[in-house]
PDB file of N, CA and C in Angstrom:
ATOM      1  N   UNK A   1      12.013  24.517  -4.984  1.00  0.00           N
ATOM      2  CA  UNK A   1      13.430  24.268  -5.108  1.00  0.00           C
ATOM      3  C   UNK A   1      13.642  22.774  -5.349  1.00  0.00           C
ATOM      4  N   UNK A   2      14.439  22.326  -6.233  1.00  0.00           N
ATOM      5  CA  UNK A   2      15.078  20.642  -6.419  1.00  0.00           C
ATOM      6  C   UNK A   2      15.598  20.469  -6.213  1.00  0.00           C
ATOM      7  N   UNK A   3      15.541  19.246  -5.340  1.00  0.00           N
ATOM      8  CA  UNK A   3      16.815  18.856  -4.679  1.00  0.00           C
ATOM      9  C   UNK A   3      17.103  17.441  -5.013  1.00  0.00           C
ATOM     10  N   UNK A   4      18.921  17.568  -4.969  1.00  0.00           N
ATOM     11  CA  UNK A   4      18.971  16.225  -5.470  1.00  0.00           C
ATOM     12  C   UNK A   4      19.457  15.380  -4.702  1.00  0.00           C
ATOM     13  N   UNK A   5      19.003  14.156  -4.173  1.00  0.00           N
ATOM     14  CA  UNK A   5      19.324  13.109  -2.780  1.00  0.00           C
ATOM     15  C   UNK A   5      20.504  11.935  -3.685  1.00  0.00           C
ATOM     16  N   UNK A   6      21.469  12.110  -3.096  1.00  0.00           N
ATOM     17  CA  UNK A   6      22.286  10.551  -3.477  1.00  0.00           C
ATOM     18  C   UNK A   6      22.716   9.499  -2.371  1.00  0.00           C
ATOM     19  N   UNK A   7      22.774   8.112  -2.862  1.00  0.00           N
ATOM     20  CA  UNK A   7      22.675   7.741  -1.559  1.00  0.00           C
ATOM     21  C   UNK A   7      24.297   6.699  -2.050  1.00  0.00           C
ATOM     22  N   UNK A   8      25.048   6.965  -1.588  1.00  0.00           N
ATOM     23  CA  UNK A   8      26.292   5.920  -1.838  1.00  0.00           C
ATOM     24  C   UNK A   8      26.319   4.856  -0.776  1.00  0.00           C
ATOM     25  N   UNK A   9      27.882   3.861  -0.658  1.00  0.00           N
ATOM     26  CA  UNK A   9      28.093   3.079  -0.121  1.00  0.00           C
ATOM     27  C   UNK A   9      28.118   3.553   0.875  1.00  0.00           C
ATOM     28  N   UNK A  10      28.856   4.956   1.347  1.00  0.00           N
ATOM     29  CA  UNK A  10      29.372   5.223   2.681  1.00  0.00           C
ATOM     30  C   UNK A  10      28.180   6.516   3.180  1.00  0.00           C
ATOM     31  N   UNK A  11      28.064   7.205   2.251  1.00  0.00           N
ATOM     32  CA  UNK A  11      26.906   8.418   2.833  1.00  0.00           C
ATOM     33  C   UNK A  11      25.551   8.860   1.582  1.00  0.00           C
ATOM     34  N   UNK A  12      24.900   9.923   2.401  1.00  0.00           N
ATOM     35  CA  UNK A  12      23.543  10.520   1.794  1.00  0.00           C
ATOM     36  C   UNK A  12      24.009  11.549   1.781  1.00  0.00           C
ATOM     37  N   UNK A  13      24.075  12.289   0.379  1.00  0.00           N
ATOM     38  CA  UNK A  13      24.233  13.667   0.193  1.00  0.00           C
ATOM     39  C   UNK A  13      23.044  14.315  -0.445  1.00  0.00           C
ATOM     40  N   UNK A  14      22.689  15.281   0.127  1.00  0.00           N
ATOM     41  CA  UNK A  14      21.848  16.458  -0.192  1.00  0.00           C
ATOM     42  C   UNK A  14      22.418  17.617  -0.547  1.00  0.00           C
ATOM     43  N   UNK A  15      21.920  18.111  -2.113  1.00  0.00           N
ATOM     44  CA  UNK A  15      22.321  19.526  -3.017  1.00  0.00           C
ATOM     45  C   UNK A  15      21.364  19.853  -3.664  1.00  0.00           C
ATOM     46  N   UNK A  16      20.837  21.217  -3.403  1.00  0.00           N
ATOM     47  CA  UNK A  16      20.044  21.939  -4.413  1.00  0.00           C
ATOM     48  C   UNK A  16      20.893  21.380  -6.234  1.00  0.00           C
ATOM     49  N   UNK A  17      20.089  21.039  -6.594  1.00  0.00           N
ATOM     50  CA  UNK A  17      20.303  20.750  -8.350  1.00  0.00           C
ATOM     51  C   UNK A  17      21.195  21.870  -8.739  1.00  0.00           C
ATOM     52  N   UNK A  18      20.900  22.919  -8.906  1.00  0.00           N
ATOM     53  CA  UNK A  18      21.557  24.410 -10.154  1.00  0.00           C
ATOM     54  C   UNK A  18      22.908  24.373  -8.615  1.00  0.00           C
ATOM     55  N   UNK A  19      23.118  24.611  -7.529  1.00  0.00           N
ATOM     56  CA  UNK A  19      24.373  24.288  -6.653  1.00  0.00           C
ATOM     57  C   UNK A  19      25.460  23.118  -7.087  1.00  0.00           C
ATOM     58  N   UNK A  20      24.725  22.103  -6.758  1.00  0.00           N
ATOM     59  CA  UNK A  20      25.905  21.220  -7.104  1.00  0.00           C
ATOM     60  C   UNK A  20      26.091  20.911  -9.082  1.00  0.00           C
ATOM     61  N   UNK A  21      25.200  21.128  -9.543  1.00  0.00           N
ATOM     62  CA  UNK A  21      25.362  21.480 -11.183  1.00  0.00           C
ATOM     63  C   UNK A  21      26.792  22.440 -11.288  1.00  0.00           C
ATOM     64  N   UNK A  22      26.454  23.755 -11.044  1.00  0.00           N
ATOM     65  CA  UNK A  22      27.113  24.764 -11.465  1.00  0.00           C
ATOM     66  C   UNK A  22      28.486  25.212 -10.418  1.00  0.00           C
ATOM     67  N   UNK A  23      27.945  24.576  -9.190  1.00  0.00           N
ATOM     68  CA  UNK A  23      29.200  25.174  -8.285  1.00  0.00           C
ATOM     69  C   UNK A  23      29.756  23.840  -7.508  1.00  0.00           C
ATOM     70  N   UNK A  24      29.490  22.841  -7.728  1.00  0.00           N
ATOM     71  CA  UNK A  24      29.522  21.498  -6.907  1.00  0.00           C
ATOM     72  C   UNK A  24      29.523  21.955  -5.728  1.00  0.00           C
ATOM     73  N   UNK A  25      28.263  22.449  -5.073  1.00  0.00           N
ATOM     74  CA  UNK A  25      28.126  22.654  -3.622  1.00  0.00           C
ATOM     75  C   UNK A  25      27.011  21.595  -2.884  1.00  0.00           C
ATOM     76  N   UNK A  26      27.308  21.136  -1.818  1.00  0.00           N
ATOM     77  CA  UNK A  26      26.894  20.010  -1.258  1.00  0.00           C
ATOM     78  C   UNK A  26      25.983  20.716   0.073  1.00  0.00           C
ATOM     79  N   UNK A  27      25.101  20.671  -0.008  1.00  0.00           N
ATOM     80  CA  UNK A  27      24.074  21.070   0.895  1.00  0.00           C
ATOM     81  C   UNK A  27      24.561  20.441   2.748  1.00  0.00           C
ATOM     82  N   UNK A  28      24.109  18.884   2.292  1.00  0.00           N
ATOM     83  CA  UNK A  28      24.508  18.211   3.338  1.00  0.00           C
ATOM     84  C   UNK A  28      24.767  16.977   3.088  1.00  0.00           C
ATOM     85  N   UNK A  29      26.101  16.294   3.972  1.00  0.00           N
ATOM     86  CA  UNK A  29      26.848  14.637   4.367  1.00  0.00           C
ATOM     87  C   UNK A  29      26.351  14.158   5.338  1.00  0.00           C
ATOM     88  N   UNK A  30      25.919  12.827   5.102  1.00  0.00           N
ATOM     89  CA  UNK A  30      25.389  12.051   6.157  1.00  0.00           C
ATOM     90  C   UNK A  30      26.176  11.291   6.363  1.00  0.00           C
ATOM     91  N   UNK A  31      27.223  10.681   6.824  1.00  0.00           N
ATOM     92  CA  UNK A  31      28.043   9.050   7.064  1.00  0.00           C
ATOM     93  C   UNK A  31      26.303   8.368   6.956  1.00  0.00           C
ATOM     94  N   UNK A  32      26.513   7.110   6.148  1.00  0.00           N
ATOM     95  CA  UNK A  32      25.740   6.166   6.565  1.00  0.00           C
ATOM     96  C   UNK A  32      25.398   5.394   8.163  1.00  0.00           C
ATOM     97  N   UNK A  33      26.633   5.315   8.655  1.00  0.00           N
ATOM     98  CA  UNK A  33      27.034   4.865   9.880  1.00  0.00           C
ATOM     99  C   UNK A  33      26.664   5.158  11.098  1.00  0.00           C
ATOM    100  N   UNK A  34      26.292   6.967  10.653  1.00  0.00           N
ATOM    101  CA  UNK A  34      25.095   7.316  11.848  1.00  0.00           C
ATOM    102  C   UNK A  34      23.939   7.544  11.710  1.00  0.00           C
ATOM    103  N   UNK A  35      22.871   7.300  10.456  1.00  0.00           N
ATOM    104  CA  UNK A  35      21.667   6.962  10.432  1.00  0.00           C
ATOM    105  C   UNK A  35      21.639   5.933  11.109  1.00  0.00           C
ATOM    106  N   UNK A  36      20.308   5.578  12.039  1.00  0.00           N
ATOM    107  CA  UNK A  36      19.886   4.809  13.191  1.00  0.00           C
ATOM    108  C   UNK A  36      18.599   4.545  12.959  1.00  0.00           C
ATOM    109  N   UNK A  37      17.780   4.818  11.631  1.00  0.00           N
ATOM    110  CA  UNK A  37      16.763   4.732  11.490  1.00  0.00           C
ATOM    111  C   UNK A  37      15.805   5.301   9.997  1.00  0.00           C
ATOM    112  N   UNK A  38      15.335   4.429   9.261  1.00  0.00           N
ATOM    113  CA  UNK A  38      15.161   5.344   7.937  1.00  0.00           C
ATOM    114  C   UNK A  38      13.739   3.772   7.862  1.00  0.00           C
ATOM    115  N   UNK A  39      12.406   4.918   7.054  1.00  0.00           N
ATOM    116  CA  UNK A  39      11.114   4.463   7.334  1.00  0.00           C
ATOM    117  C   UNK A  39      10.718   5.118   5.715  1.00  0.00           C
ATOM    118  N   UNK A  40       9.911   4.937   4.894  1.00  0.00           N
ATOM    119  CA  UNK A  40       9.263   5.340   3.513  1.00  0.00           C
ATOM    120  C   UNK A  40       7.955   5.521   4.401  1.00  0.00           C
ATOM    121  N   UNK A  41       7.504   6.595   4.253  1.00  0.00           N
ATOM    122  CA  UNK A  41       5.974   7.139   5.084  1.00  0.00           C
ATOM    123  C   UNK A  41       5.452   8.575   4.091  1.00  0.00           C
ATOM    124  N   UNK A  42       4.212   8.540   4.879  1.00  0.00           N
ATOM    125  CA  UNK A  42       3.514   9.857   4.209  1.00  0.00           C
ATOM    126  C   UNK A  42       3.726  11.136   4.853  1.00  0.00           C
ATOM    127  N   UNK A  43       3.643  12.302   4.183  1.00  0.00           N
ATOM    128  CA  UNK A  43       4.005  13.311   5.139  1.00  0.00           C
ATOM    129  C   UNK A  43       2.398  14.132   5.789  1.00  0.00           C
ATOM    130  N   UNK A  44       3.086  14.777   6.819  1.00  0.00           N
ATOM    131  CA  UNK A  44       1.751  14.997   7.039  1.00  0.00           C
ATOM    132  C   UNK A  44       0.838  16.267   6.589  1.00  0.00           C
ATOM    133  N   UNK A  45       1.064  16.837   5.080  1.00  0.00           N
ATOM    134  CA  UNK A  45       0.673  17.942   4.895  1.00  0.00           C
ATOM    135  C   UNK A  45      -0.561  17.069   4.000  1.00  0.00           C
ATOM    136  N   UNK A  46      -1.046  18.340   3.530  1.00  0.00           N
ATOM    137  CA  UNK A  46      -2.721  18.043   2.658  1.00  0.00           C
ATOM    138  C   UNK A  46      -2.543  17.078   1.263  1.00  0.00           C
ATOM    139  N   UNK A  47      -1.434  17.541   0.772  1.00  0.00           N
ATOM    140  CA  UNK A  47      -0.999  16.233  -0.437  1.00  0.00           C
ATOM    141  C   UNK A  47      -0.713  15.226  -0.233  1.00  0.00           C
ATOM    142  N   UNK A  48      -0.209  14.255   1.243  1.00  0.00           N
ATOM    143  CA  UNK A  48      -0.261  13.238   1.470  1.00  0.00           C
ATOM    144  C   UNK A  48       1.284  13.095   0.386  1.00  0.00           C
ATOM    145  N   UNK A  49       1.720  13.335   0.240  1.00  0.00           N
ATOM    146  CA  UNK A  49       3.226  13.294  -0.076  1.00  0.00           C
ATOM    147  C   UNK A  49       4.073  12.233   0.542  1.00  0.00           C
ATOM    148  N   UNK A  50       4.758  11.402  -0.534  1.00  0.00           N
ATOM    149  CA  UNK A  50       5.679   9.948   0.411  1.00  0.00           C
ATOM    150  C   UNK A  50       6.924  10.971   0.495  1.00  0.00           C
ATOM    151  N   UNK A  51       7.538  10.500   1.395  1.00  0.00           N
ATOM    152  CA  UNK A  51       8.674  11.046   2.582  1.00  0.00           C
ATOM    153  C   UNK A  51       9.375   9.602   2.581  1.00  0.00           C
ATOM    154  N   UNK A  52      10.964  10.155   2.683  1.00  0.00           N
ATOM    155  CA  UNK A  52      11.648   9.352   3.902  1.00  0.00           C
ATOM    156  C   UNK A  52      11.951   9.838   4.934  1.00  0.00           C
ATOM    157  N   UNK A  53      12.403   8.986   5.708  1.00  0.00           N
ATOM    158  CA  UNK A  53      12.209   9.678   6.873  1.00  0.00           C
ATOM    159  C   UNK A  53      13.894   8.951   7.842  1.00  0.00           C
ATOM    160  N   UNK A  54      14.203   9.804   7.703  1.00  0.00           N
ATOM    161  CA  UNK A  54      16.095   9.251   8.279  1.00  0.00           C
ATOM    162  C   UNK A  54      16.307  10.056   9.998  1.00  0.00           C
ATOM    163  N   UNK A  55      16.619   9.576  11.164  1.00  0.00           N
ATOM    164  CA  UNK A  55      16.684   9.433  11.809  1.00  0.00           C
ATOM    165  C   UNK A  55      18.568   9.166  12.256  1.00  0.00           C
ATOM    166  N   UNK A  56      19.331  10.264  12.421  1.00  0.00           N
ATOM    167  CA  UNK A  56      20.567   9.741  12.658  1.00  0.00           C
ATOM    168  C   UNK A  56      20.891  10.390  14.065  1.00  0.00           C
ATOM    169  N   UNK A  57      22.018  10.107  14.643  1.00  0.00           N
ATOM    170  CA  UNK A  57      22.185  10.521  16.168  1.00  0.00           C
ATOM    171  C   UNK A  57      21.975  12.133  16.303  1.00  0.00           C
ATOM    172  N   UNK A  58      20.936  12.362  17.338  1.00  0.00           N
ATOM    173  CA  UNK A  58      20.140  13.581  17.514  1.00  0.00           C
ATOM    174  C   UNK A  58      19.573  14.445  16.516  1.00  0.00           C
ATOM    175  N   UNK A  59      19.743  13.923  15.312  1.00  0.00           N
ATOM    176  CA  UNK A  59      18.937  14.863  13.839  1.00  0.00           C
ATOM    177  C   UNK A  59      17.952  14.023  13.114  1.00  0.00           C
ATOM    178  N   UNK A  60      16.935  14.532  13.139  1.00  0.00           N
ATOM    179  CA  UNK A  60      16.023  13.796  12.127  1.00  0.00           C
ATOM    180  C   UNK A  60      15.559  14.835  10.563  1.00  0.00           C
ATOM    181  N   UNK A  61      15.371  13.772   9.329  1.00  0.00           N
ATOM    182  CA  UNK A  61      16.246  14.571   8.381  1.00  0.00           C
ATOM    183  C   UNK A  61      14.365  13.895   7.643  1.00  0.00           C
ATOM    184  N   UNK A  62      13.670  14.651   7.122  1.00  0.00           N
ATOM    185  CA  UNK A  62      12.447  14.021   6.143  1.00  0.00           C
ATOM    186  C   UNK A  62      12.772  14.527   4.776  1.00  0.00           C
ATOM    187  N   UNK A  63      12.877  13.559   3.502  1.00  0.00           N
ATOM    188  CA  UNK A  63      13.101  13.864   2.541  1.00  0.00           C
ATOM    189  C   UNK A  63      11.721  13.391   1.790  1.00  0.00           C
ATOM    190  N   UNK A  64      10.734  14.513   0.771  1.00  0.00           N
ATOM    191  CA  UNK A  64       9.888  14.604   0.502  1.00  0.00           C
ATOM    192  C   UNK A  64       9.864  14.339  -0.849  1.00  0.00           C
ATOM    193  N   UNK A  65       9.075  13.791  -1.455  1.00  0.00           N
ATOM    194  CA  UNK A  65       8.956  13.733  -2.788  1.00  0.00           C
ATOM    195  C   UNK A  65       7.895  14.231  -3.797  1.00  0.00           C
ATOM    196  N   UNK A  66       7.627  14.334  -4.584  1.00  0.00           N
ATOM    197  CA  UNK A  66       6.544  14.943  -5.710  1.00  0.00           C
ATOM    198  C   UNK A  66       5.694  13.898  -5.289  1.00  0.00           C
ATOM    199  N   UNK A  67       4.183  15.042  -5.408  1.00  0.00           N
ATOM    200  CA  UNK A  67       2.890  13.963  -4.391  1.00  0.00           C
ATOM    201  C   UNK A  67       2.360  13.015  -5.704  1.00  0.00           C
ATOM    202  N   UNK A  68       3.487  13.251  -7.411  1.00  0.00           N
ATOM    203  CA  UNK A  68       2.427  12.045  -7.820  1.00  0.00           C
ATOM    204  C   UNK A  68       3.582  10.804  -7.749  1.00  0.00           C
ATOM    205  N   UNK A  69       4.647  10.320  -7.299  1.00  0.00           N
ATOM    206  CA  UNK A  69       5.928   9.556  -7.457  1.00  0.00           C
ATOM    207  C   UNK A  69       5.273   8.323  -6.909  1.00  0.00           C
ATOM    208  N   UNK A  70       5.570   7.210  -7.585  1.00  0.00           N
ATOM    209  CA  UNK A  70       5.334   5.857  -6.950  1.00  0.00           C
ATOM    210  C   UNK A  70       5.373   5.580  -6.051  1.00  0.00           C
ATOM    211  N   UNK A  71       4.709   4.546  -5.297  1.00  0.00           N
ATOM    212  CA  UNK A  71       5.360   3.992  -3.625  1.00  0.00           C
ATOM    213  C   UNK A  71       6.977   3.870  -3.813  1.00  0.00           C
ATOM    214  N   UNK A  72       7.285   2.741  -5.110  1.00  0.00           N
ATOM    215  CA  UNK A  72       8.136   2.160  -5.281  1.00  0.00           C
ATOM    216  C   UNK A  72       9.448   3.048  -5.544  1.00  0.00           C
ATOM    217  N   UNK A  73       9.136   3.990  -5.928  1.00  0.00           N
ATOM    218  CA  UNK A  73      10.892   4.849  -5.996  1.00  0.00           C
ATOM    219  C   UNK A  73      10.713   5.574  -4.679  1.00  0.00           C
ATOM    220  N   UNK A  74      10.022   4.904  -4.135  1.00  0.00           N
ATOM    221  CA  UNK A  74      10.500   6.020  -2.909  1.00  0.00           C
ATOM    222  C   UNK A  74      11.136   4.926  -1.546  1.00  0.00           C
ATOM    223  N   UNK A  75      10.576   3.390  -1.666  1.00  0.00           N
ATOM    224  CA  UNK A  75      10.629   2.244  -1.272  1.00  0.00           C
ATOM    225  C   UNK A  75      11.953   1.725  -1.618  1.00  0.00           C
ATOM    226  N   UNK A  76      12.663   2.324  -2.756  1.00  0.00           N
ATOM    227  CA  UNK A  76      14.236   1.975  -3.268  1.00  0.00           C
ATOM    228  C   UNK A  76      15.164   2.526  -2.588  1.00  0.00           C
ATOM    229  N   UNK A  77      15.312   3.822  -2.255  1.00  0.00           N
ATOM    230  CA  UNK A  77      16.287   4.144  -1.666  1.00  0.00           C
ATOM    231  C   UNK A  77      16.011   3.948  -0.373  1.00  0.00           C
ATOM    232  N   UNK A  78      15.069   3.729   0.666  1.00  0.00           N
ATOM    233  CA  UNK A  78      14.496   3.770   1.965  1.00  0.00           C
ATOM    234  C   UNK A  78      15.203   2.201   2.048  1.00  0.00           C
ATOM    235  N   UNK A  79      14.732   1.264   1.682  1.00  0.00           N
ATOM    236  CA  UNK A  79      15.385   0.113   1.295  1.00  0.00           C
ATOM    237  C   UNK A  79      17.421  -0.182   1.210  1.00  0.00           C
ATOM    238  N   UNK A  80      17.746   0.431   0.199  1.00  0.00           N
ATOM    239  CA  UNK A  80      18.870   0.843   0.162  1.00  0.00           C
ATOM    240  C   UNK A  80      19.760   1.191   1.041  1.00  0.00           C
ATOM    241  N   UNK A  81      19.107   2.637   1.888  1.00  0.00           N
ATOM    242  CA  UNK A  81      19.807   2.748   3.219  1.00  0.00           C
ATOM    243  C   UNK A  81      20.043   2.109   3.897  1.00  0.00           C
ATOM    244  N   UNK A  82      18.714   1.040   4.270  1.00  0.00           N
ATOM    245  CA  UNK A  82      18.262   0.596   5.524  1.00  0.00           C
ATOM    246  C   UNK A  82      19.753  -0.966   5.432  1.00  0.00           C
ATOM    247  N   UNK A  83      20.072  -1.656   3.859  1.00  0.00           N
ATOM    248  CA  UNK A  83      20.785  -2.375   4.592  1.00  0.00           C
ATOM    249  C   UNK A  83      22.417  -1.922   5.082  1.00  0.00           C
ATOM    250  N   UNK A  84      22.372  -0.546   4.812  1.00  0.00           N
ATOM    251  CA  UNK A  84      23.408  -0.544   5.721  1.00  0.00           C
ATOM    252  C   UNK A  84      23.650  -0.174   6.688  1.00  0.00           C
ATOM    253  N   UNK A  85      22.597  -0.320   7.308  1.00  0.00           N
ATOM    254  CA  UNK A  85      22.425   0.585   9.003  1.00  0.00           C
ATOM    255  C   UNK A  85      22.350  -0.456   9.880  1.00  0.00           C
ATOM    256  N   UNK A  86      22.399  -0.552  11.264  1.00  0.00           N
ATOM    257  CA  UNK A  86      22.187  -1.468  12.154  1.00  0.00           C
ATOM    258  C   UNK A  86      20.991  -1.429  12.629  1.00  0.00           C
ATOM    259  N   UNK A  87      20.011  -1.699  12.381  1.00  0.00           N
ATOM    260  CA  UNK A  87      18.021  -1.576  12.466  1.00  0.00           C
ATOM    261  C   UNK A  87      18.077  -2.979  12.831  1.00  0.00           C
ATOM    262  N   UNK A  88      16.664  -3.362  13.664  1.00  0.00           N
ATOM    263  CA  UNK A  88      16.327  -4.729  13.958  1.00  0.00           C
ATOM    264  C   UNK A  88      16.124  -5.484  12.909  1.00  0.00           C
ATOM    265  N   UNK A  89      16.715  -6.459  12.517  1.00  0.00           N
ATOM    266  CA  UNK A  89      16.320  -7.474  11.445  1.00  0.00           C
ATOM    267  C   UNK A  89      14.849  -7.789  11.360  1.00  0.00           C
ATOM    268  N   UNK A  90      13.899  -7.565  12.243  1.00  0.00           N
ATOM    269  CA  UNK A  90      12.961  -7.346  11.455  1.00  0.00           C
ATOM    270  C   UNK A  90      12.133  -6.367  10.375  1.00  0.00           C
ATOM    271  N   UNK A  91      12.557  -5.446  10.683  1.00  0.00           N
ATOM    272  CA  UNK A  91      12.365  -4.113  10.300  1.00  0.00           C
ATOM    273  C   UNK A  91      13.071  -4.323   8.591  1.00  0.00           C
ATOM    274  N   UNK A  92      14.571  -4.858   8.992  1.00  0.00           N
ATOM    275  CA  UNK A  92      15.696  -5.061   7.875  1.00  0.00           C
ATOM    276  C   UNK A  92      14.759  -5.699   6.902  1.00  0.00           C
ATOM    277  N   UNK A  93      14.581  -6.662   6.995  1.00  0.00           N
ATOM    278  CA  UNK A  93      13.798  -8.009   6.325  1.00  0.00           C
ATOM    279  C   UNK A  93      12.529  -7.120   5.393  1.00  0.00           C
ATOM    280  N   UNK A  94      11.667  -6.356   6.313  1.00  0.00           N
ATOM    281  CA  UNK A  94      10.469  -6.411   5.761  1.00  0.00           C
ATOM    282  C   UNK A  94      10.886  -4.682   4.851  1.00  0.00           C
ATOM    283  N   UNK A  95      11.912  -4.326   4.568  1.00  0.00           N
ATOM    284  CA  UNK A  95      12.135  -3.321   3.957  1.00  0.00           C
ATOM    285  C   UNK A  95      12.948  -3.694   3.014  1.00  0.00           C
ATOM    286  N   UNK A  96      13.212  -4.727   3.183  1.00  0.00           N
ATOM    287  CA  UNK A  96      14.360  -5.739   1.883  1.00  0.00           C
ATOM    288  C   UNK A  96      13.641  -6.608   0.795  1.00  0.00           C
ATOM    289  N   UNK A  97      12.376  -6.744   1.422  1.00  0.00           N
ATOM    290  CA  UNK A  97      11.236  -7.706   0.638  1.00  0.00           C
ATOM    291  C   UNK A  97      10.672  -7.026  -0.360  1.00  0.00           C
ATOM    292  N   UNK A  98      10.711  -5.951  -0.297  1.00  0.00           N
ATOM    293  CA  UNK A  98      10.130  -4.693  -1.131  1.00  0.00           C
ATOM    294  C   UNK A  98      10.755  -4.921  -2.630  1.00  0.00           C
ATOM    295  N   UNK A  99      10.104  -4.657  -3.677  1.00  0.00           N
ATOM    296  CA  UNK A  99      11.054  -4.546  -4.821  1.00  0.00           C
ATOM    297  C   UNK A  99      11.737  -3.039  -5.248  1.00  0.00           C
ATOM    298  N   UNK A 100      13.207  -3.344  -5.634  1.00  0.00           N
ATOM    299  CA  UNK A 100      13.303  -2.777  -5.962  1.00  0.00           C
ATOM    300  C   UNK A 100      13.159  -1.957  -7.287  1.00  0.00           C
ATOM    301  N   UNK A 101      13.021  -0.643  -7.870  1.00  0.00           N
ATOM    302  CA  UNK A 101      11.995   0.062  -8.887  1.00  0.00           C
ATOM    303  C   UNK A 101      13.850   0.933  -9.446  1.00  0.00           C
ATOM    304  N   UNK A 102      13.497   1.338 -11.017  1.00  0.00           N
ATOM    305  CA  UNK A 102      14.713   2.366 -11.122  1.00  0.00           C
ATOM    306  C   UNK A 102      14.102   3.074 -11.512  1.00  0.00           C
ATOM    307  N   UNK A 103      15.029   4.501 -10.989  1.00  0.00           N
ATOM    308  CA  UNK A 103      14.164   5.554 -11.010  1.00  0.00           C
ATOM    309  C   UNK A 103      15.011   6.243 -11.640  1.00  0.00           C
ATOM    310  N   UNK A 104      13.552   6.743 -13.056  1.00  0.00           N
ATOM    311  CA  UNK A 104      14.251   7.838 -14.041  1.00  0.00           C
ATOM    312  C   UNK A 104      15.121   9.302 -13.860  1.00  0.00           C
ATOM    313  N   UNK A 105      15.536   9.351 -14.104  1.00  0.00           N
ATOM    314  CA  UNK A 105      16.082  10.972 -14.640  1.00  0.00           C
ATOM    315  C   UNK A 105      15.298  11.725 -15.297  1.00  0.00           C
ATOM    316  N   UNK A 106      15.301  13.058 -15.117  1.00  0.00           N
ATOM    317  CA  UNK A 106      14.550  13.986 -15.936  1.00  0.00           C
ATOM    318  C   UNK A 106      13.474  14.279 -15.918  1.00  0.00           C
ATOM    319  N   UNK A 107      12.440  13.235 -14.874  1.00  0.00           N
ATOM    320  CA  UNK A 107      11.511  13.500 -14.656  1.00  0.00           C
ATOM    321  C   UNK A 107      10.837  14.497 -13.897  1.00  0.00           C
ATOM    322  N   UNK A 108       9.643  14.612 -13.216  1.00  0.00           N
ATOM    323  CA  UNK A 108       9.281  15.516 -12.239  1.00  0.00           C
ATOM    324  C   UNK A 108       9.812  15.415 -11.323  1.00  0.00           C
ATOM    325  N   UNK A 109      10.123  16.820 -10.558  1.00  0.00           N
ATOM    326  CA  UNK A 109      10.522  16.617  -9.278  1.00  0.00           C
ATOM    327  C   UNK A 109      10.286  16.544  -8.225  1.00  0.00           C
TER     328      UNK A 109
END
């Protein structure tokens, strides 16, 4: 199944692709405001798959990506989130240092 992650000023929305295509149905809203925690990591299945990994009050949310996708598009939006959350400035810093990558359309999913 494809799913498509957006990440705006104020929230993270999650929609199956052919849903919000054909019926604009929205899977799931995150307020930015209550993520408390968002990390770019590996997942722990046999493909070694990069993940984010979002952390908001009592839900933790792992968003997975295609096991061949760059560090770096996955390091953009993890990045992205992170400056608008309240995380320790160190954490902030060393997830801000990262470059940011743009990531195509149309590609694999």
């Amino acid at each position: 199944m494809k799913t498509l992650v957006t990440v705006t000023d104020r929230r993270i929305i999650t929609a199956r692709t052919n849903a919000i295509l054909e019926q604009a149905e929205i899977r799931q809203e995150t307020p930015l405001n209550r993520v408390r925690y968002v990390r770019a990591a590996a997942t722990q299945d046999r493909m070694a798959r990069l993940a984010i990994d979002l952390i908001t009050r009592g839900v933790e949310h792992a968003v997975a990506f295609h096991a061949d996708i760059a560090n770096t598009q996955v390091d953009s939006p993890a990045a992205a989130i992170a400056e608008s959350m309240a995380i320790p400035n160190v954490e902030r810093d060393e997830l801000q240092r990262q470059p940011y990558a743009s990531i195509e359309a149309g590609g694999k999913s």
